[in-house]
PDB file of N, CA and C in Angstrom:
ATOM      1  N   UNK A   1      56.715 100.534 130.497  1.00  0.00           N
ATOM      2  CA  UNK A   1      55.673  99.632 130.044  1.00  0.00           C
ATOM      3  C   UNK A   1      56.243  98.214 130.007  1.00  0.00           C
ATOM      4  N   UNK A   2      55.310  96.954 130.380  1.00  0.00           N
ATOM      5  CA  UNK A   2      56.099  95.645 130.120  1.00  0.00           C
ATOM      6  C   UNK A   2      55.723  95.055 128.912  1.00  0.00           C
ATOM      7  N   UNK A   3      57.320  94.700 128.723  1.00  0.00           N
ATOM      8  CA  UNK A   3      57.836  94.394 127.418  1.00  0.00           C
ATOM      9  C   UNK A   3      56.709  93.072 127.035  1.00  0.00           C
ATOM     10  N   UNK A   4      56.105  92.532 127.785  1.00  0.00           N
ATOM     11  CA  UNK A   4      55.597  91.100 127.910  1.00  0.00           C
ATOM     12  C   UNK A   4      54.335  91.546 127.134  1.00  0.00           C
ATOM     13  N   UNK A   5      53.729  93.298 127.223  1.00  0.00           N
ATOM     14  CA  UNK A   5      52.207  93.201 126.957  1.00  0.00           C
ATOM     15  C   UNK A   5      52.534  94.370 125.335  1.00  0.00           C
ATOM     16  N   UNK A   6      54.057  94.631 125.297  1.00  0.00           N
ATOM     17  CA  UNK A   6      54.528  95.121 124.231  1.00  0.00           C
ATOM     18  C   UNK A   6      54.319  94.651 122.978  1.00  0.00           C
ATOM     19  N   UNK A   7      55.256  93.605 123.523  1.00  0.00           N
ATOM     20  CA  UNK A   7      55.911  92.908 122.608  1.00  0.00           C
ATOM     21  C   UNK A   7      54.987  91.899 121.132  1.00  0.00           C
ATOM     22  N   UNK A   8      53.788  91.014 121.449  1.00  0.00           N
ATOM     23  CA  UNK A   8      52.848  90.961 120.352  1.00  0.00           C
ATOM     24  C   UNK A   8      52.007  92.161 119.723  1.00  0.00           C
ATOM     25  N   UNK A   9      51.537  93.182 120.464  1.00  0.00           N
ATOM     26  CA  UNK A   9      51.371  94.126 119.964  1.00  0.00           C
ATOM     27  C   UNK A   9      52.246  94.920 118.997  1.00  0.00           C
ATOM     28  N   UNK A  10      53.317  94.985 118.811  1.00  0.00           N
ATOM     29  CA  UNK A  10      54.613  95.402 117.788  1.00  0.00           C
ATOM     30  C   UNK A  10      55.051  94.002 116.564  1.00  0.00           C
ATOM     31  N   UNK A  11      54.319  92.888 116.985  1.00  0.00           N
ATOM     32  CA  UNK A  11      55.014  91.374 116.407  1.00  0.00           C
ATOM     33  C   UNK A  11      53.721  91.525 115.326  1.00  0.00           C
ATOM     34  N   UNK A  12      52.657  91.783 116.111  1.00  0.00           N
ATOM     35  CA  UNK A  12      50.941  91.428 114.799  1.00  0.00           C
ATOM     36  C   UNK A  12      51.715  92.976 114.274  1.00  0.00           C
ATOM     37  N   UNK A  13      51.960  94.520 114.670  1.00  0.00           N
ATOM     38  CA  UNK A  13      52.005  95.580 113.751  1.00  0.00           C
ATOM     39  C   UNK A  13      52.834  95.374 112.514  1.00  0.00           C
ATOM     40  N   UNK A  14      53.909  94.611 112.715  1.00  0.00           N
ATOM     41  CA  UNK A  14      55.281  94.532 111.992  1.00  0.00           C
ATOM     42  C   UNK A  14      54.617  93.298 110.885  1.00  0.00           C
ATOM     43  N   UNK A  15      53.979  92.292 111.338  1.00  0.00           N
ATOM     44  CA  UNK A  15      53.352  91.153 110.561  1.00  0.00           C
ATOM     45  C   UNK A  15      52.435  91.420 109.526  1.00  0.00           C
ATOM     46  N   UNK A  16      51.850  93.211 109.732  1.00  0.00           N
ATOM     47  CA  UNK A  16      50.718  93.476 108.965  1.00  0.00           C
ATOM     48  C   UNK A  16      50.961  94.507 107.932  1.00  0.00           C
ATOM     49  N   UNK A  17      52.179  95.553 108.476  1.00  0.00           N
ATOM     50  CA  UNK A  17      52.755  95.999 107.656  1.00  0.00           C
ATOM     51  C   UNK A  17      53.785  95.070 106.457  1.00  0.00           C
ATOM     52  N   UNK A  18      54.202  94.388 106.798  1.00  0.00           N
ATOM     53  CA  UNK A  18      54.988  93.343 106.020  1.00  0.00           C
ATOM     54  C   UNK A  18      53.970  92.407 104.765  1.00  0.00           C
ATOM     55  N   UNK A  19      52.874  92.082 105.369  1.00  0.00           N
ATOM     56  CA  UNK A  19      51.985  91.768 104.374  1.00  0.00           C
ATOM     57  C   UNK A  19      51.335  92.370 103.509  1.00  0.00           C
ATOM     58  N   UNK A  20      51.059  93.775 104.140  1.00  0.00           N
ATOM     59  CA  UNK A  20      50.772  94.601 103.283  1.00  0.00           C
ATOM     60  C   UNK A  20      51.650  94.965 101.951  1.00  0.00           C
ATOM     61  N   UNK A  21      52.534  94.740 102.333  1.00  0.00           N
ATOM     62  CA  UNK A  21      54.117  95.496 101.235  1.00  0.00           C
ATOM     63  C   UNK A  21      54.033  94.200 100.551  1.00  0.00           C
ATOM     64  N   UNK A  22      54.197  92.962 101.174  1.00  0.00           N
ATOM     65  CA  UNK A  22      54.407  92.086  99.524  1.00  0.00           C
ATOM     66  C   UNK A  22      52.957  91.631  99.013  1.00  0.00           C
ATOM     67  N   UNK A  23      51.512  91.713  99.542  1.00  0.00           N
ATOM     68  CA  UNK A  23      50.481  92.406  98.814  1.00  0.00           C
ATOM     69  C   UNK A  23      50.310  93.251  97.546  1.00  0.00           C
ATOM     70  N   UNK A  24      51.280  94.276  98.150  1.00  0.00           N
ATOM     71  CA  UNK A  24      51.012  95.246  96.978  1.00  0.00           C
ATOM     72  C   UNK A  24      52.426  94.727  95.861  1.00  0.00           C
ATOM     73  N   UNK A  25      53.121  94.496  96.692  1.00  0.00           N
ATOM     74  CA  UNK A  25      54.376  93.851  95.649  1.00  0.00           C
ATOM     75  C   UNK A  25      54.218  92.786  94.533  1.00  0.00           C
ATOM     76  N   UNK A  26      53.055  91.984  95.203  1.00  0.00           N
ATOM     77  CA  UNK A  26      52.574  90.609  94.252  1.00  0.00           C
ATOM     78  C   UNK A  26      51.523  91.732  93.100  1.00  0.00           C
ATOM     79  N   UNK A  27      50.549  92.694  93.570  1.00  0.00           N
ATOM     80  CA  UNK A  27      49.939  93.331  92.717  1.00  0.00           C
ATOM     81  C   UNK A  27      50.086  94.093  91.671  1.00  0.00           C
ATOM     82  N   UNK A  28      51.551  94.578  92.112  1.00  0.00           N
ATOM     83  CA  UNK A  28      52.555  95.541  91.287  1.00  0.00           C
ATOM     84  C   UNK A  28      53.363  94.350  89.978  1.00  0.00           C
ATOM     85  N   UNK A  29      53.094  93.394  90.637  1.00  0.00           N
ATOM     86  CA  UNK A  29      54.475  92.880  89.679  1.00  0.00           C
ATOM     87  C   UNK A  29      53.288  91.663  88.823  1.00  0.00           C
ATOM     88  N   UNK A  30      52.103  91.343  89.588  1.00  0.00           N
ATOM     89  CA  UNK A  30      50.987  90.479  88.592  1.00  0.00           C
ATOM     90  C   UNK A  30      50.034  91.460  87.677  1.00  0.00           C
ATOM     91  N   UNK A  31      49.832  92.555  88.077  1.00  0.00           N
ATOM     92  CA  UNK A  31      48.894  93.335  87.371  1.00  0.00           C
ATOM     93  C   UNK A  31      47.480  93.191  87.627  1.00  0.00           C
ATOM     94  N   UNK A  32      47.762  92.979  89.033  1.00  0.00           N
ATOM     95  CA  UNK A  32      46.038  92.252  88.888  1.00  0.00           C
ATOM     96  C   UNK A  32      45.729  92.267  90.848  1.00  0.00           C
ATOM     97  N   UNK A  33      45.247  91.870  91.356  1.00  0.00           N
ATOM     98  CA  UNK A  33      45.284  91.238  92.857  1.00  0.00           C
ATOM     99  C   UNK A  33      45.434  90.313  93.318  1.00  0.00           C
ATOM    100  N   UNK A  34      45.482  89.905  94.818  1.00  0.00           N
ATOM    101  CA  UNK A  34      46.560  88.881  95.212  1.00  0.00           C
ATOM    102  C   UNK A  34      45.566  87.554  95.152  1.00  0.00           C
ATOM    103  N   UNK A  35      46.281  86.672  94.763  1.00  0.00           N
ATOM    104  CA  UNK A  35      44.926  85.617  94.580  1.00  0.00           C
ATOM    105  C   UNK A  35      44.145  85.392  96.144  1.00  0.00           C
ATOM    106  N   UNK A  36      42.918  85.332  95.838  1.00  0.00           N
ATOM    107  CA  UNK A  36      42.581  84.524  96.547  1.00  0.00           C
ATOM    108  C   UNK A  36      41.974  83.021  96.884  1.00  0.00           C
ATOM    109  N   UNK A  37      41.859  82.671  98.159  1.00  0.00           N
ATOM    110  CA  UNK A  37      41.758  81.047  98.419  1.00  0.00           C
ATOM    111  C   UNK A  37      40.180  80.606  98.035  1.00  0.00           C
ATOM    112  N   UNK A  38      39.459  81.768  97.895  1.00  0.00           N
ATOM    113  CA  UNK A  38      38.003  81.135  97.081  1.00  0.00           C
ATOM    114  C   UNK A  38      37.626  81.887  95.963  1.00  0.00           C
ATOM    115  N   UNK A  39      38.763  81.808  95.104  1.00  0.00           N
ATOM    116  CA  UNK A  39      38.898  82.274  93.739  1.00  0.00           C
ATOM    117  C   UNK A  39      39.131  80.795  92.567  1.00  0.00           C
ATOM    118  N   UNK A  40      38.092  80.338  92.039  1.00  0.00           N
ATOM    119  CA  UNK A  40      38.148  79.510  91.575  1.00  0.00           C
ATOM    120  C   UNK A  40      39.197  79.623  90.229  1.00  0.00           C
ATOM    121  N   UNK A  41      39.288  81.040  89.628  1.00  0.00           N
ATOM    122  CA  UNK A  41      39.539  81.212  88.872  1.00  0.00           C
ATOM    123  C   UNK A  41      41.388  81.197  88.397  1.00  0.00           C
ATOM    124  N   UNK A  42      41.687  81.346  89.709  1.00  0.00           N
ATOM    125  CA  UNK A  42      43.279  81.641  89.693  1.00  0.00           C
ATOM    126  C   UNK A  42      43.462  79.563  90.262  1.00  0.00           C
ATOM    127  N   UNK A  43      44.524  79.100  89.273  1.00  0.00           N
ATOM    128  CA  UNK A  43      45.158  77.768  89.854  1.00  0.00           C
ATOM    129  C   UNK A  43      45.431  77.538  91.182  1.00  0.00           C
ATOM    130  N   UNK A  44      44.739  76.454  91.649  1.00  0.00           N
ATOM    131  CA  UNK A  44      45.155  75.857  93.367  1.00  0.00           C
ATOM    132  C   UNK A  44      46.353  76.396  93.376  1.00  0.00           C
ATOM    133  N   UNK A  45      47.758  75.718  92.243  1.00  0.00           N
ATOM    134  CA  UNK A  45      49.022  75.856  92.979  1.00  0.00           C
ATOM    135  C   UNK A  45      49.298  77.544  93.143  1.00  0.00           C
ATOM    136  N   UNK A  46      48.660  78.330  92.385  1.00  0.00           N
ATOM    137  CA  UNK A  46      49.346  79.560  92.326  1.00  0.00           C
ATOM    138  C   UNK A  46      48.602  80.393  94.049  1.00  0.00           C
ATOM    139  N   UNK A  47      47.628  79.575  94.541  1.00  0.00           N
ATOM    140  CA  UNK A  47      47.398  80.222  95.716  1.00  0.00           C
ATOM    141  C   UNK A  47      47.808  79.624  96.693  1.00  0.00           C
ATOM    142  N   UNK A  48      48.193  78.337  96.838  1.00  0.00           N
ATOM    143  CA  UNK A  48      48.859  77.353  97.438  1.00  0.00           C
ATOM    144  C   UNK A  48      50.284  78.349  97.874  1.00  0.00           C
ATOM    145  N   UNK A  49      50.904  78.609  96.642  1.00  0.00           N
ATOM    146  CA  UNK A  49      52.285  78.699  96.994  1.00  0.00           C
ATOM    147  C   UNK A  49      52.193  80.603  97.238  1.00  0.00           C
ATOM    148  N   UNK A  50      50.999  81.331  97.288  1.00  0.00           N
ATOM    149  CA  UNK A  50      50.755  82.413  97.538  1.00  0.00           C
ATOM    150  C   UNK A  50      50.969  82.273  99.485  1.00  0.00           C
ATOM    151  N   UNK A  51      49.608  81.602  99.690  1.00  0.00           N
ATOM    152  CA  UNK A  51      49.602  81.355 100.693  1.00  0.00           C
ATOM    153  C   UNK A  51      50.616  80.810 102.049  1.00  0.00           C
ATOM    154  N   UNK A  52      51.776  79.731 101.452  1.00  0.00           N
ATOM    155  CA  UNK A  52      52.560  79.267 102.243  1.00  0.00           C
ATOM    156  C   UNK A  52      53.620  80.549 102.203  1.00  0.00           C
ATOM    157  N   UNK A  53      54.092  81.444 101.188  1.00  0.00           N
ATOM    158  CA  UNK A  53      54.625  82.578 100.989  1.00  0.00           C
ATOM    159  C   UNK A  53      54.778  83.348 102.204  1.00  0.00           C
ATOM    160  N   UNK A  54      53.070  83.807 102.280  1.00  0.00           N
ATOM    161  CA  UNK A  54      52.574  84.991 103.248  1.00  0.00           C
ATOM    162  C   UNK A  54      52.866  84.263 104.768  1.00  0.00           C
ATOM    163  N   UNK A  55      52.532  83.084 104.975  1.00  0.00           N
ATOM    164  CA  UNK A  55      52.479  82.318 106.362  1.00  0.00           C
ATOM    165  C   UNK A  55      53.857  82.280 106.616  1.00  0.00           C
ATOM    166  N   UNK A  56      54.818  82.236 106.178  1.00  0.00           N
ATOM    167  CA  UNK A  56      56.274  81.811 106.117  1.00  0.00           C
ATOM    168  C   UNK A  56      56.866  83.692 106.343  1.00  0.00           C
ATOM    169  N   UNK A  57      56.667  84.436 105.710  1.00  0.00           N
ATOM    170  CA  UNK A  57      57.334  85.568 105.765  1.00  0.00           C
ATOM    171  C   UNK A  57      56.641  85.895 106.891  1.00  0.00           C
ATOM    172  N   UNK A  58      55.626  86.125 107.311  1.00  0.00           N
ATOM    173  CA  UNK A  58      54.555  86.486 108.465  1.00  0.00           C
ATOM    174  C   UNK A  58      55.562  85.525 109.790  1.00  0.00           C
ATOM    175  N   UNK A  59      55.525  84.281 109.732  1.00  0.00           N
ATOM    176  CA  UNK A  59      56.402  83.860 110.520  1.00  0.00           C
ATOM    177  C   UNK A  59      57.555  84.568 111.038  1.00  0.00           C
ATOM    178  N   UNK A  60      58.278  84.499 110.036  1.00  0.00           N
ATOM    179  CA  UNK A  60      59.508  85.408 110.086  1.00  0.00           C
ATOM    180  C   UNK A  60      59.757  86.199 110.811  1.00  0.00           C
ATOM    181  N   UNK A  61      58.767  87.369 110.151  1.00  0.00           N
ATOM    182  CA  UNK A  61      58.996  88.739 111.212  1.00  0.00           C
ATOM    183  C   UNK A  61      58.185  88.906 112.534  1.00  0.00           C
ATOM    184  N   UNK A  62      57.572  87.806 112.994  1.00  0.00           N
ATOM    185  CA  UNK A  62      56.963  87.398 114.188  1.00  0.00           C
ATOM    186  C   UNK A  62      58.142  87.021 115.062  1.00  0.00           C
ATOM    187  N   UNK A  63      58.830  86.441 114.363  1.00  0.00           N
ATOM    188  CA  UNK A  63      59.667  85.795 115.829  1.00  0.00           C
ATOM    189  C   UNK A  63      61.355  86.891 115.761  1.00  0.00           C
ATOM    190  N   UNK A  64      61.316  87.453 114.625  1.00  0.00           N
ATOM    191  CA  UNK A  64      62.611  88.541 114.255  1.00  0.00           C
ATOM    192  C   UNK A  64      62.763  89.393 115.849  1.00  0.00           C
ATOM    193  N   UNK A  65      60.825  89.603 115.805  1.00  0.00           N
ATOM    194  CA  UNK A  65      60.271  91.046 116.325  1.00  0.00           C
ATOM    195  C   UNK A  65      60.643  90.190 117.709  1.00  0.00           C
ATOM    196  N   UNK A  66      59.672  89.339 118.170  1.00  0.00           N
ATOM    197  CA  UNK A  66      60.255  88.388 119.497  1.00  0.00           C
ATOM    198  C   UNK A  66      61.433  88.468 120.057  1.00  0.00           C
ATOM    199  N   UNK A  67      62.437  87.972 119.451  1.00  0.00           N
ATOM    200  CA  UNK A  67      63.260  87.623 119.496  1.00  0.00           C
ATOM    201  C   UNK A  67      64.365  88.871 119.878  1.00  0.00           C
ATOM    202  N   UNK A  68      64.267  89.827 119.112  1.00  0.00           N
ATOM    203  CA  UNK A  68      64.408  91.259 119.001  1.00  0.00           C
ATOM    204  C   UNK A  68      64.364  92.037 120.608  1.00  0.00           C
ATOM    205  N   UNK A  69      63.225  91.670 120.661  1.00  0.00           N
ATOM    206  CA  UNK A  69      62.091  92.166 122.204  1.00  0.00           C
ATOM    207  C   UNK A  69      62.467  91.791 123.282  1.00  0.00           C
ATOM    208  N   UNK A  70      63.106  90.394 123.235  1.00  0.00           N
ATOM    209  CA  UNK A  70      63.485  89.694 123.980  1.00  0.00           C
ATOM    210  C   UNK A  70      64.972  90.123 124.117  1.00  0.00           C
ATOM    211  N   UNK A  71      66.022  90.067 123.152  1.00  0.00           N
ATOM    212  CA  UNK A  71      67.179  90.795 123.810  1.00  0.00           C
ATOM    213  C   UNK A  71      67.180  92.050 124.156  1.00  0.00           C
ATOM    214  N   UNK A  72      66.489  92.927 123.858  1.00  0.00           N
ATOM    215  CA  UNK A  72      66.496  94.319 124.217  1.00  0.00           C
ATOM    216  C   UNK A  72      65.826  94.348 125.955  1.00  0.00           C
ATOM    217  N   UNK A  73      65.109  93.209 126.411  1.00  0.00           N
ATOM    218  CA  UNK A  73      64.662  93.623 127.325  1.00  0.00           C
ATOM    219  C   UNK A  73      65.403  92.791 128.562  1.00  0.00           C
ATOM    220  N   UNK A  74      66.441  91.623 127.688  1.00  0.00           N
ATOM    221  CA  UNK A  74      67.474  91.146 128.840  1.00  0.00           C
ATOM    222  C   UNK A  74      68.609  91.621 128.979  1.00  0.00           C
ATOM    223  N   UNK A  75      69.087  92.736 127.778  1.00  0.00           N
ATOM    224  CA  UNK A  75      70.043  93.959 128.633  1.00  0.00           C
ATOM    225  C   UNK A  75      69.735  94.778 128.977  1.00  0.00           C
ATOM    226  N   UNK A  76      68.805  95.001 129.261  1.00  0.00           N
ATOM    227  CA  UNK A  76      68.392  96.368 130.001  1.00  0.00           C
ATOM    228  C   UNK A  76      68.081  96.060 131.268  1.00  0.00           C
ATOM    229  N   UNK A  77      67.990  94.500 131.774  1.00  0.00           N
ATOM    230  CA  UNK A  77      67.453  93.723 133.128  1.00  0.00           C
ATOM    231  C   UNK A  77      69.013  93.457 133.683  1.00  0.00           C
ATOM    232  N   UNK A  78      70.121  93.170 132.393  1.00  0.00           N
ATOM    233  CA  UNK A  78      70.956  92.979 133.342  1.00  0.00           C
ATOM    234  C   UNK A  78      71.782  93.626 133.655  1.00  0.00           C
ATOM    235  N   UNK A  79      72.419  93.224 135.592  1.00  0.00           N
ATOM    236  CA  UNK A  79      72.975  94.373 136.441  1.00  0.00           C
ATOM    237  C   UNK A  79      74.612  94.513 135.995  1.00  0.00           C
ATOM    238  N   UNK A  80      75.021  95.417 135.857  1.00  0.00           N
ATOM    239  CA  UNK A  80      75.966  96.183 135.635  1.00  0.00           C
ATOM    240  C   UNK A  80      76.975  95.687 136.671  1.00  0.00           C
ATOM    241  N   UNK A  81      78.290  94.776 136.203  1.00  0.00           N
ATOM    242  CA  UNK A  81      79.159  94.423 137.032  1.00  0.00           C
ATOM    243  C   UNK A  81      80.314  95.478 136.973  1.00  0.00           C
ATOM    244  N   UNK A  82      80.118  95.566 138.137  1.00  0.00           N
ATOM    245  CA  UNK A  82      81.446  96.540 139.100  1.00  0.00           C
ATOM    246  C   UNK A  82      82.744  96.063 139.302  1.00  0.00           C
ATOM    247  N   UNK A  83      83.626  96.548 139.082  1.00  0.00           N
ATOM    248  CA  UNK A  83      85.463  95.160 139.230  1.00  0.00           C
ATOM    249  C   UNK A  83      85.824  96.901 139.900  1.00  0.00           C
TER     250      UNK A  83
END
């Protein structure tokens, strides 16, 4: 299969499982659910800094996974020197 039509398909899976876990991690440890951005009720900053959180770790394991994808699929392309 090419790695090219792989590789975001495994980058959004890994991005969604990962959000999911500190989702439930913020829920586990607030007692409550994860704020949301048209929740008047929870403080701008506390969804502010919710939000740049999730975008930043989501980042992360987007380009981990990339990056990842990407060396695995330039040793396996390259040819085997003979001496």
């Amino acid at each position: 299969m090419n790695p090219r039509l792989v590789t975001p398909l495994v980058a959004a899976g890994a991005a969604w499982a990962t959000r999911k876990s500190i989702n439930a991690a913020y829920a586990r440890r607030h007692e409550g659910g994860i704020p949301a951005a048209d929740d008047t009720e929870v403080p701008f900053r506390q969804v502010l800094i919710w939000s740049l959180v999730t975008a930043v770790v989501g980042a992360l394991v987007s380009v981990t996974v990339q990056q990842g994808m990407a060396r695995l699929t330039a040793q396996s392309h390259q040819p085997e020197i003979v001496q």
